[in-house]
PDB file of N, CA and C in Angstrom:
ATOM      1  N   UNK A   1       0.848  -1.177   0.000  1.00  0.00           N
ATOM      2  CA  UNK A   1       0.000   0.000   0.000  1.00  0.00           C
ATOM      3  C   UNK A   1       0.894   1.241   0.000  1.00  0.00           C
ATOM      4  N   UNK A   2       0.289   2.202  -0.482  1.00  0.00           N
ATOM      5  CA  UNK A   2       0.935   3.522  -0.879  1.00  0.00           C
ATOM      6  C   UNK A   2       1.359   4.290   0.962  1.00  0.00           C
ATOM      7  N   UNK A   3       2.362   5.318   0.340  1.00  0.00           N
ATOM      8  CA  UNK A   3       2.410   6.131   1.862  1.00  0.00           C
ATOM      9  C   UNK A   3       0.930   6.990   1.839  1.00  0.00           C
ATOM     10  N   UNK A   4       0.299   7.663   0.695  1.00  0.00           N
ATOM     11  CA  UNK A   4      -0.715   8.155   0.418  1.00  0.00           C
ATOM     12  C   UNK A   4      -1.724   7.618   1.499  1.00  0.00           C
ATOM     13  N   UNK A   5      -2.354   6.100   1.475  1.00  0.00           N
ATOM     14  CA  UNK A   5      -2.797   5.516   2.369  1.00  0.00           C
ATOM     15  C   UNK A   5      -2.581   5.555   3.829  1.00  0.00           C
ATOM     16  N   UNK A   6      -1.216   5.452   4.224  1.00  0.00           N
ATOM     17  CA  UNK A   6      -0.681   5.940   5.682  1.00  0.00           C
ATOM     18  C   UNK A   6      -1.145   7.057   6.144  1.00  0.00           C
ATOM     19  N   UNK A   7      -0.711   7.897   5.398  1.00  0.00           N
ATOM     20  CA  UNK A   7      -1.624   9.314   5.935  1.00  0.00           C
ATOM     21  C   UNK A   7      -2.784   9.498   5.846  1.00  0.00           C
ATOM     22  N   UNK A   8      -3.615   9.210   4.924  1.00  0.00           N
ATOM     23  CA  UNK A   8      -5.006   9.272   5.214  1.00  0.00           C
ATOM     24  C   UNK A   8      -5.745   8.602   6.203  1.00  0.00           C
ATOM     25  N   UNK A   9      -4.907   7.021   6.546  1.00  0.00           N
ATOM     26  CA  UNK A   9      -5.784   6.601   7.204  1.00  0.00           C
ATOM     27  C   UNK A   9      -5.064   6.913   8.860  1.00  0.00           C
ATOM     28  N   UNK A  10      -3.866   7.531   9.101  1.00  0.00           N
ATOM     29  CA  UNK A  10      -3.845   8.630   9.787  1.00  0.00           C
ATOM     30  C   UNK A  10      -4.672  10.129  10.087  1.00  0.00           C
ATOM     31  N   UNK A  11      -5.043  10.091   8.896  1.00  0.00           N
ATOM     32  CA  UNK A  11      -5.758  12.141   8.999  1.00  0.00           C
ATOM     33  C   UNK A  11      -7.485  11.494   9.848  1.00  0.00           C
ATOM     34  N   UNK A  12      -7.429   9.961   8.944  1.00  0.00           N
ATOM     35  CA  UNK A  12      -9.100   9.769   9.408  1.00  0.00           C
ATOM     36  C   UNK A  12      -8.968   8.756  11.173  1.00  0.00           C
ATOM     37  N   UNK A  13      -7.958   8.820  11.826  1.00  0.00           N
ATOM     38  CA  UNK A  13      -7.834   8.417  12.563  1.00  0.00           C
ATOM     39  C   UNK A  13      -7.630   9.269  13.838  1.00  0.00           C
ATOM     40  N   UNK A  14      -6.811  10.303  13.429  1.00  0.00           N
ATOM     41  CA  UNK A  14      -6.853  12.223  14.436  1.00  0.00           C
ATOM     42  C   UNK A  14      -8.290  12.478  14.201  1.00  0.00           C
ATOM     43  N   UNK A  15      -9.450  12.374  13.196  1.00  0.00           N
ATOM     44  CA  UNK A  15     -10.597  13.020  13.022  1.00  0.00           C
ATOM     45  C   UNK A  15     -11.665  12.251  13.787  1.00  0.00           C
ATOM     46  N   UNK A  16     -11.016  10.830  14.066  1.00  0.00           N
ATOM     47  CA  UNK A  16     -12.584   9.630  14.624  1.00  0.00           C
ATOM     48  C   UNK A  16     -12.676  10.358  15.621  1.00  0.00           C
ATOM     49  N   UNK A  17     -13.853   9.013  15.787  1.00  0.00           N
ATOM     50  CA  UNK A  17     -14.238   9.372  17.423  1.00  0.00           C
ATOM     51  C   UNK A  17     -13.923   8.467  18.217  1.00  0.00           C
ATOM     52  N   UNK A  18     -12.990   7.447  18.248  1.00  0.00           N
ATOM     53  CA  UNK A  18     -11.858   7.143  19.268  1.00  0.00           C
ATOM     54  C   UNK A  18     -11.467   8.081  20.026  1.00  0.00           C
ATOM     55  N   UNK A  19     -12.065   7.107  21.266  1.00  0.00           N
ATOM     56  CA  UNK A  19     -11.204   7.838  22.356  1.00  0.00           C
ATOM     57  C   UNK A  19     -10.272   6.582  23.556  1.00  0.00           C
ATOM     58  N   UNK A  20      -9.719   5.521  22.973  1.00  0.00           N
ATOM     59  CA  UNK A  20      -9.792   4.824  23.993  1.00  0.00           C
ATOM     60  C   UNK A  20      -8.037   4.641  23.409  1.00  0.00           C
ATOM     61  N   UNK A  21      -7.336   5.272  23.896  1.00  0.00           N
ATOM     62  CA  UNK A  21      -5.692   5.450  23.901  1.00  0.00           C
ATOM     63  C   UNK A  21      -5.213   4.132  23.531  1.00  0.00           C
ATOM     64  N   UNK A  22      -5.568   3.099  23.944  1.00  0.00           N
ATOM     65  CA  UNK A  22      -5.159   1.581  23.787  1.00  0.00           C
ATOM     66  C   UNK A  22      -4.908   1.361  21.996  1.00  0.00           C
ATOM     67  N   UNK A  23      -6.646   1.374  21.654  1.00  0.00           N
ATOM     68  CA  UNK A  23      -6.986   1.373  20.326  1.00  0.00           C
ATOM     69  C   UNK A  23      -6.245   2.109  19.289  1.00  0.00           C
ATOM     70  N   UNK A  24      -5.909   3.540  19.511  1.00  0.00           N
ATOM     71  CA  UNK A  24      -5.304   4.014  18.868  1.00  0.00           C
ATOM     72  C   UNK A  24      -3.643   4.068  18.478  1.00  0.00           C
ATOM     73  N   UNK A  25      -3.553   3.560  19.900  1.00  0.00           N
ATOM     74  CA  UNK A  25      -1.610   2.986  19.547  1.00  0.00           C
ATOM     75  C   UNK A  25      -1.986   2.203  18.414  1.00  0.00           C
ATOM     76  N   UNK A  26      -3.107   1.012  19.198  1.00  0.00           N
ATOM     77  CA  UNK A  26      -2.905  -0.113  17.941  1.00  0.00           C
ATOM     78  C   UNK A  26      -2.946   0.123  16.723  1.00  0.00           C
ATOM     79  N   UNK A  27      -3.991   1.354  16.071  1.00  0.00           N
ATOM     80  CA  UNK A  27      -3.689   1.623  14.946  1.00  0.00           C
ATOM     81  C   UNK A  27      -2.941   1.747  14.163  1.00  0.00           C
ATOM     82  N   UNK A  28      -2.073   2.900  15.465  1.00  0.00           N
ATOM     83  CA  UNK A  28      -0.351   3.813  15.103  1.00  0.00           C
ATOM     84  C   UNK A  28       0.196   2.750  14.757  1.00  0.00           C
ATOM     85  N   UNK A  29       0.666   1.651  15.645  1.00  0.00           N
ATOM     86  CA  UNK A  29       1.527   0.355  15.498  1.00  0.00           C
ATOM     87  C   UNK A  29       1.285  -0.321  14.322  1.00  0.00           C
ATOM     88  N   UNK A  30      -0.080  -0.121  13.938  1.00  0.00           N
ATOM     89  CA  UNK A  30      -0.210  -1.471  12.821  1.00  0.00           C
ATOM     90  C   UNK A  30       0.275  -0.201  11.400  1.00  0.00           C
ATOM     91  N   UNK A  31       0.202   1.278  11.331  1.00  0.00           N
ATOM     92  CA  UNK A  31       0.524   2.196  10.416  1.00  0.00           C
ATOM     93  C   UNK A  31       2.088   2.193  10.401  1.00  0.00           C
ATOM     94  N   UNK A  32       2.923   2.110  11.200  1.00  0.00           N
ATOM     95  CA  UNK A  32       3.748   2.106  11.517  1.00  0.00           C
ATOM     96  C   UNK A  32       4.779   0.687  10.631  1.00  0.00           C
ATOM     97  N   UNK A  33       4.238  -0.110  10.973  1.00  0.00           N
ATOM     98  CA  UNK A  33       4.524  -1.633  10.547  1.00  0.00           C
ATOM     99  C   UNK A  33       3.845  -1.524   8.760  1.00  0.00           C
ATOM    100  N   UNK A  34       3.619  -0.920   8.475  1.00  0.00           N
ATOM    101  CA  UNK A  34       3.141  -0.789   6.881  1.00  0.00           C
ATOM    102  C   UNK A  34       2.001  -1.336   6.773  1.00  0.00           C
ATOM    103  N   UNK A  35       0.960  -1.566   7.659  1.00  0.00           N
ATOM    104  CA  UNK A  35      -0.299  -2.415   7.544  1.00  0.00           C
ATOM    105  C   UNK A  35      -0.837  -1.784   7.991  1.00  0.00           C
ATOM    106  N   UNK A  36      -1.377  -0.760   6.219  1.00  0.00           N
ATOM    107  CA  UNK A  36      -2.585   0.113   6.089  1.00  0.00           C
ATOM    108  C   UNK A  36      -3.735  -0.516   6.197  1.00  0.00           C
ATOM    109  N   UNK A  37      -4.158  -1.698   5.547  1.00  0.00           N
ATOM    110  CA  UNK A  37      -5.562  -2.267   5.287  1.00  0.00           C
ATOM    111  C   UNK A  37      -5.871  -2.820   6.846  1.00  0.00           C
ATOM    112  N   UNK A  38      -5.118  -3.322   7.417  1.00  0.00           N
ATOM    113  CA  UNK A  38      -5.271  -3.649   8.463  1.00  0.00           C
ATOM    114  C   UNK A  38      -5.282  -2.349   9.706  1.00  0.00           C
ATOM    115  N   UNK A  39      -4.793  -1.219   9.509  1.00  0.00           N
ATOM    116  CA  UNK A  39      -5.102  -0.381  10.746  1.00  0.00           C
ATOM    117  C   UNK A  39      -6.612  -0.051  10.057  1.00  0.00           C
ATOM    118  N   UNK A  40      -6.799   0.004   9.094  1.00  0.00           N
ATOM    119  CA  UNK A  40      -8.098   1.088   8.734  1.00  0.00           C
ATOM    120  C   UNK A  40      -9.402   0.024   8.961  1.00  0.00           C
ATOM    121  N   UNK A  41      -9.411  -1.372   8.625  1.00  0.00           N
ATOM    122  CA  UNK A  41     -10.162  -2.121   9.218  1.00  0.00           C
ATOM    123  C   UNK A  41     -10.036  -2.313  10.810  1.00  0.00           C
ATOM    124  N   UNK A  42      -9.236  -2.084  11.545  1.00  0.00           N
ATOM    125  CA  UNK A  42      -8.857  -2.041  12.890  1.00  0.00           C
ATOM    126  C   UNK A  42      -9.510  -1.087  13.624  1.00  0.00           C
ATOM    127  N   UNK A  43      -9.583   0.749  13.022  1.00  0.00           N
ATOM    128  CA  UNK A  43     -10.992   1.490  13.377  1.00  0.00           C
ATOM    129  C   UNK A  43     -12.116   1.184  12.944  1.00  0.00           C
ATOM    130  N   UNK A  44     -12.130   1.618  11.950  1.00  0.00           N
ATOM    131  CA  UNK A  44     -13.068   0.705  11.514  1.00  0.00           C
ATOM    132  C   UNK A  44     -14.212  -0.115  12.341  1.00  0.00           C
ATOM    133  N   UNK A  45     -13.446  -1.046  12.830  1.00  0.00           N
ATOM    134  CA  UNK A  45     -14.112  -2.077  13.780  1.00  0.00           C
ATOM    135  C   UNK A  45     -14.302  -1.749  15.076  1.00  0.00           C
ATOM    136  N   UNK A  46     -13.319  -0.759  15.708  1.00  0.00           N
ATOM    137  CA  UNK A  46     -13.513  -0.061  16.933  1.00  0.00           C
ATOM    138  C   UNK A  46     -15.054   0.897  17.041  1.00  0.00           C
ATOM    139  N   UNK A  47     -14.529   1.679  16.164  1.00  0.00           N
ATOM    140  CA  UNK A  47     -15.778   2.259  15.837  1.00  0.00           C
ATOM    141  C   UNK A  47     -16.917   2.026  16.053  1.00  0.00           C
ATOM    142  N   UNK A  48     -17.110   0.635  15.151  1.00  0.00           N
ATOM    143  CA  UNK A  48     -18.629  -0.279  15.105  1.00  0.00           C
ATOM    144  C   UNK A  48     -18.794  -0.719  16.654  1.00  0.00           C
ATOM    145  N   UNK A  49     -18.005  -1.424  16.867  1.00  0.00           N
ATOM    146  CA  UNK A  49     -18.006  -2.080  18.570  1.00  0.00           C
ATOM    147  C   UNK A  49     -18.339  -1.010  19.544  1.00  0.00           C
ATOM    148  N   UNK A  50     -18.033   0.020  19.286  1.00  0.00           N
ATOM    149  CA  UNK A  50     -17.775   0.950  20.446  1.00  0.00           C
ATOM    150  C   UNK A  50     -19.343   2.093  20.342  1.00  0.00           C
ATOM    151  N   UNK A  51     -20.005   1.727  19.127  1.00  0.00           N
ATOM    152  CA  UNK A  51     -21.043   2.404  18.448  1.00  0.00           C
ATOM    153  C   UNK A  51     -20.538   4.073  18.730  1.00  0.00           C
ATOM    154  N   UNK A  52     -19.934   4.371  18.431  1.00  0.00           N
ATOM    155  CA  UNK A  52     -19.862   5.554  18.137  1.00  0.00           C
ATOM    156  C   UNK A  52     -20.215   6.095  16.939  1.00  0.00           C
ATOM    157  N   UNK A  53     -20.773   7.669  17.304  1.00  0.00           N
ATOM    158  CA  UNK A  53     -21.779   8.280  16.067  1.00  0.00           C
ATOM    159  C   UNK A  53     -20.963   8.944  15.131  1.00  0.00           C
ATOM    160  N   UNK A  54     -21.299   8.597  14.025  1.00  0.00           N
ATOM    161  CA  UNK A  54     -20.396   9.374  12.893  1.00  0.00           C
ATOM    162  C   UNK A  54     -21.407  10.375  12.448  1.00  0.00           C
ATOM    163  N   UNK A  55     -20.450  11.717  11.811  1.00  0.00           N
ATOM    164  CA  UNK A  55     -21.184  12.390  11.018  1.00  0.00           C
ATOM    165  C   UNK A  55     -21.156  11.654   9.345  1.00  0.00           C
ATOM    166  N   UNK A  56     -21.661  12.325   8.928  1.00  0.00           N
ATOM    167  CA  UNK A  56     -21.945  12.089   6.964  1.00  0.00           C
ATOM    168  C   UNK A  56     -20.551  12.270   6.715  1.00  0.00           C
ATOM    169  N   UNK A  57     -20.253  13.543   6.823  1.00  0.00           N
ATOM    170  CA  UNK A  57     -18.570  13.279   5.802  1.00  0.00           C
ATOM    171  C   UNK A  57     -18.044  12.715   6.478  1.00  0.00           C
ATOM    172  N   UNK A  58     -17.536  11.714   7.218  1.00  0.00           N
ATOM    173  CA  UNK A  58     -16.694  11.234   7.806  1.00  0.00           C
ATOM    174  C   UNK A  58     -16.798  10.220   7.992  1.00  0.00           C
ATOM    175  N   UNK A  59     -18.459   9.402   7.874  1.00  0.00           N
ATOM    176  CA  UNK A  59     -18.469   8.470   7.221  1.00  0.00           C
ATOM    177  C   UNK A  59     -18.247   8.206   5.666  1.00  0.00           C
ATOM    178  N   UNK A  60     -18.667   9.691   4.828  1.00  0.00           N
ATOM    179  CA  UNK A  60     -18.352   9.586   3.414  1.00  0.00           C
ATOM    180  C   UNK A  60     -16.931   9.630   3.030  1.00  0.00           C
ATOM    181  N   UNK A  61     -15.882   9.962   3.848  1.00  0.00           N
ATOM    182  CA  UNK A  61     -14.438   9.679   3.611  1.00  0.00           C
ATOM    183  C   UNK A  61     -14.186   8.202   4.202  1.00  0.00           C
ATOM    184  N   UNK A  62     -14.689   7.631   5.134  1.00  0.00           N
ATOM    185  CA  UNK A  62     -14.706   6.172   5.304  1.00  0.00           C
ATOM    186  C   UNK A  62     -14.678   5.184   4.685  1.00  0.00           C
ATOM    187  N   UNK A  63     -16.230   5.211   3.524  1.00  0.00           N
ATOM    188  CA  UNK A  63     -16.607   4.680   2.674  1.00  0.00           C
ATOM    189  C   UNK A  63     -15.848   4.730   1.469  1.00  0.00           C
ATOM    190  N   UNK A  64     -15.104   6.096   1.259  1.00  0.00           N
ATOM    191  CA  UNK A  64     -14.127   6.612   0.006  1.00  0.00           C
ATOM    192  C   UNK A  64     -12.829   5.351  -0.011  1.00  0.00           C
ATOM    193  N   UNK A  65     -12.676   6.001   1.564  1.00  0.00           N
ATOM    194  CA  UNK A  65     -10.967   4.903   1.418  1.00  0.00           C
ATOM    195  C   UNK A  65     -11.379   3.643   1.411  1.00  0.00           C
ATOM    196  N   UNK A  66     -12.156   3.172   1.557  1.00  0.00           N
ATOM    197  CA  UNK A  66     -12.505   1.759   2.020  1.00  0.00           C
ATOM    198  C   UNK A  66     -12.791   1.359   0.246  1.00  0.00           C
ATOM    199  N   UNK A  67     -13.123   1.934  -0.409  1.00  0.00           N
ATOM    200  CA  UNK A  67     -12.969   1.724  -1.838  1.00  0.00           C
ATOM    201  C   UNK A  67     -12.055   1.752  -2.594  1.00  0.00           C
ATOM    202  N   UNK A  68     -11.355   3.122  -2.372  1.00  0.00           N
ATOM    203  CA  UNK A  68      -9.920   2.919  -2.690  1.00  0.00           C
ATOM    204  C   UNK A  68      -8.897   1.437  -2.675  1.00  0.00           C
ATOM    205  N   UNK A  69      -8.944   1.938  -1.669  1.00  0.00           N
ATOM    206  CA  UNK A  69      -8.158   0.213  -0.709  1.00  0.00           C
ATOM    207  C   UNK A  69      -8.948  -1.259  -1.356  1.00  0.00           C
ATOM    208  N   UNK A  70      -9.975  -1.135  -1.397  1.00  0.00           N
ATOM    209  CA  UNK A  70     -10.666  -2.444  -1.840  1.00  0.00           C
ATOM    210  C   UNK A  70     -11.031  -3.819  -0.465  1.00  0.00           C
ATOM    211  N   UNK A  71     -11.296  -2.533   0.586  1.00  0.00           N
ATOM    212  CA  UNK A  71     -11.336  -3.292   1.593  1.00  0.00           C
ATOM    213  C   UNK A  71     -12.785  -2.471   2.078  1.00  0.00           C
ATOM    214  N   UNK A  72     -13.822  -3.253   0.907  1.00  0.00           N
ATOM    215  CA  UNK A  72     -15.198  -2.497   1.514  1.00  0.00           C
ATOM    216  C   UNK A  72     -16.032  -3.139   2.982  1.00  0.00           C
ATOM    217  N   UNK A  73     -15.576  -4.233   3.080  1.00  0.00           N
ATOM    218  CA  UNK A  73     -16.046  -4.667   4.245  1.00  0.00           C
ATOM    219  C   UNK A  73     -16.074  -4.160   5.709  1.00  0.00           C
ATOM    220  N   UNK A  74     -14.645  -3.321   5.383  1.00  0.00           N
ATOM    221  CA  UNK A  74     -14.216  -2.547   6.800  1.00  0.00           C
ATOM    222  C   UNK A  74     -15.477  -1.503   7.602  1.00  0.00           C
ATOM    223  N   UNK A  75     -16.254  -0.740   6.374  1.00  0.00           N
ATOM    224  CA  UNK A  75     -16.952  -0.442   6.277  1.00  0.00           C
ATOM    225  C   UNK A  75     -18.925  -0.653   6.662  1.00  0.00           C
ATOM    226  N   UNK A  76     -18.705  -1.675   6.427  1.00  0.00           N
ATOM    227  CA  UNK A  76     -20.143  -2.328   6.558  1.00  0.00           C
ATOM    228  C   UNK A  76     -20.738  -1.955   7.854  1.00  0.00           C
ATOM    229  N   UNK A  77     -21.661  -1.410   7.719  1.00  0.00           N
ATOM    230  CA  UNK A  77     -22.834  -1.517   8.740  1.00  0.00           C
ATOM    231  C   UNK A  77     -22.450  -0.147   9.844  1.00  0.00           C
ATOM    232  N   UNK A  78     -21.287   0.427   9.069  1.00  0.00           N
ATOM    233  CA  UNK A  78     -21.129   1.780  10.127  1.00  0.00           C
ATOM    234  C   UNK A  78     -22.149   2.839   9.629  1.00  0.00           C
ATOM    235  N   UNK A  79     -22.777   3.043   8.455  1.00  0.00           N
ATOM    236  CA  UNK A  79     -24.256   3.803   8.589  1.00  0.00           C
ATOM    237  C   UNK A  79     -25.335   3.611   9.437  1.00  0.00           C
ATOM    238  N   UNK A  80     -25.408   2.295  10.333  1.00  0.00           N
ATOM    239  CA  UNK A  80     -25.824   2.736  11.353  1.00  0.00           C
ATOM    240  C   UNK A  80     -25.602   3.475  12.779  1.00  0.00           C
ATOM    241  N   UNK A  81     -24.666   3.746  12.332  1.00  0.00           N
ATOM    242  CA  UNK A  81     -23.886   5.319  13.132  1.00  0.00           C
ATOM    243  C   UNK A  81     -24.271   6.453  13.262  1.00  0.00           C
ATOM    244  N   UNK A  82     -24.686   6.824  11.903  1.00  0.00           N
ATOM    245  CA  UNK A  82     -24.725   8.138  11.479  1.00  0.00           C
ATOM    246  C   UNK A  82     -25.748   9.039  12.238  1.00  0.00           C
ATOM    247  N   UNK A  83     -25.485  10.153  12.796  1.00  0.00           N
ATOM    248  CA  UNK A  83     -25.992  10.906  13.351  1.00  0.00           C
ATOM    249  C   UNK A  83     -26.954  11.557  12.656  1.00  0.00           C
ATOM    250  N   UNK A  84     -27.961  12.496  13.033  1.00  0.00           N
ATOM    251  CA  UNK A  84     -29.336  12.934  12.577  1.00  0.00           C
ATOM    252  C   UNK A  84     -28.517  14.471  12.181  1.00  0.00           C
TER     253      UNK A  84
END
């Protein structure tokens, strides 16, 4: 995966709504180690578990990279997130 990817799924990782310090090393660590598809499915999944509310763009940059990448699954079922 590109460095392009690193940072984005860095920029969308400063923007979540993680808040649980643990989770987010793990991200750093797995960005760090070159395993983009795997940190961004890693929020991703925090996210869902943790039900935290997304806005629209931020799920619509979610959904973006998660296409990009070709890892649409990461994705799934976080529109039921989305805030009013």
């Amino acid at each position: 995966m590109s460095l392009s990817y690193r940072a984005r799924v860095a920029a969308l990782l400063g923007d979540s709504p993680l808040a649980s310090e643990a989770v987010i090393t793990d991200v750093r660590d797995l960005l760090s180690h070159g395993e983009e598809a795997l940190a961004f499915d890693t929020m991703c999944s925090w996210i869902y578990e943790d039900a935290l509310p997304l806005t629209r763009q931020f799920h619509a940059r979610l959904v973006a990279l998660a296409s990009e990448m070709e890892t649409p699954t990461s994705v799934q079922r976080l529109d039921e997130l989305l805030g009013d």
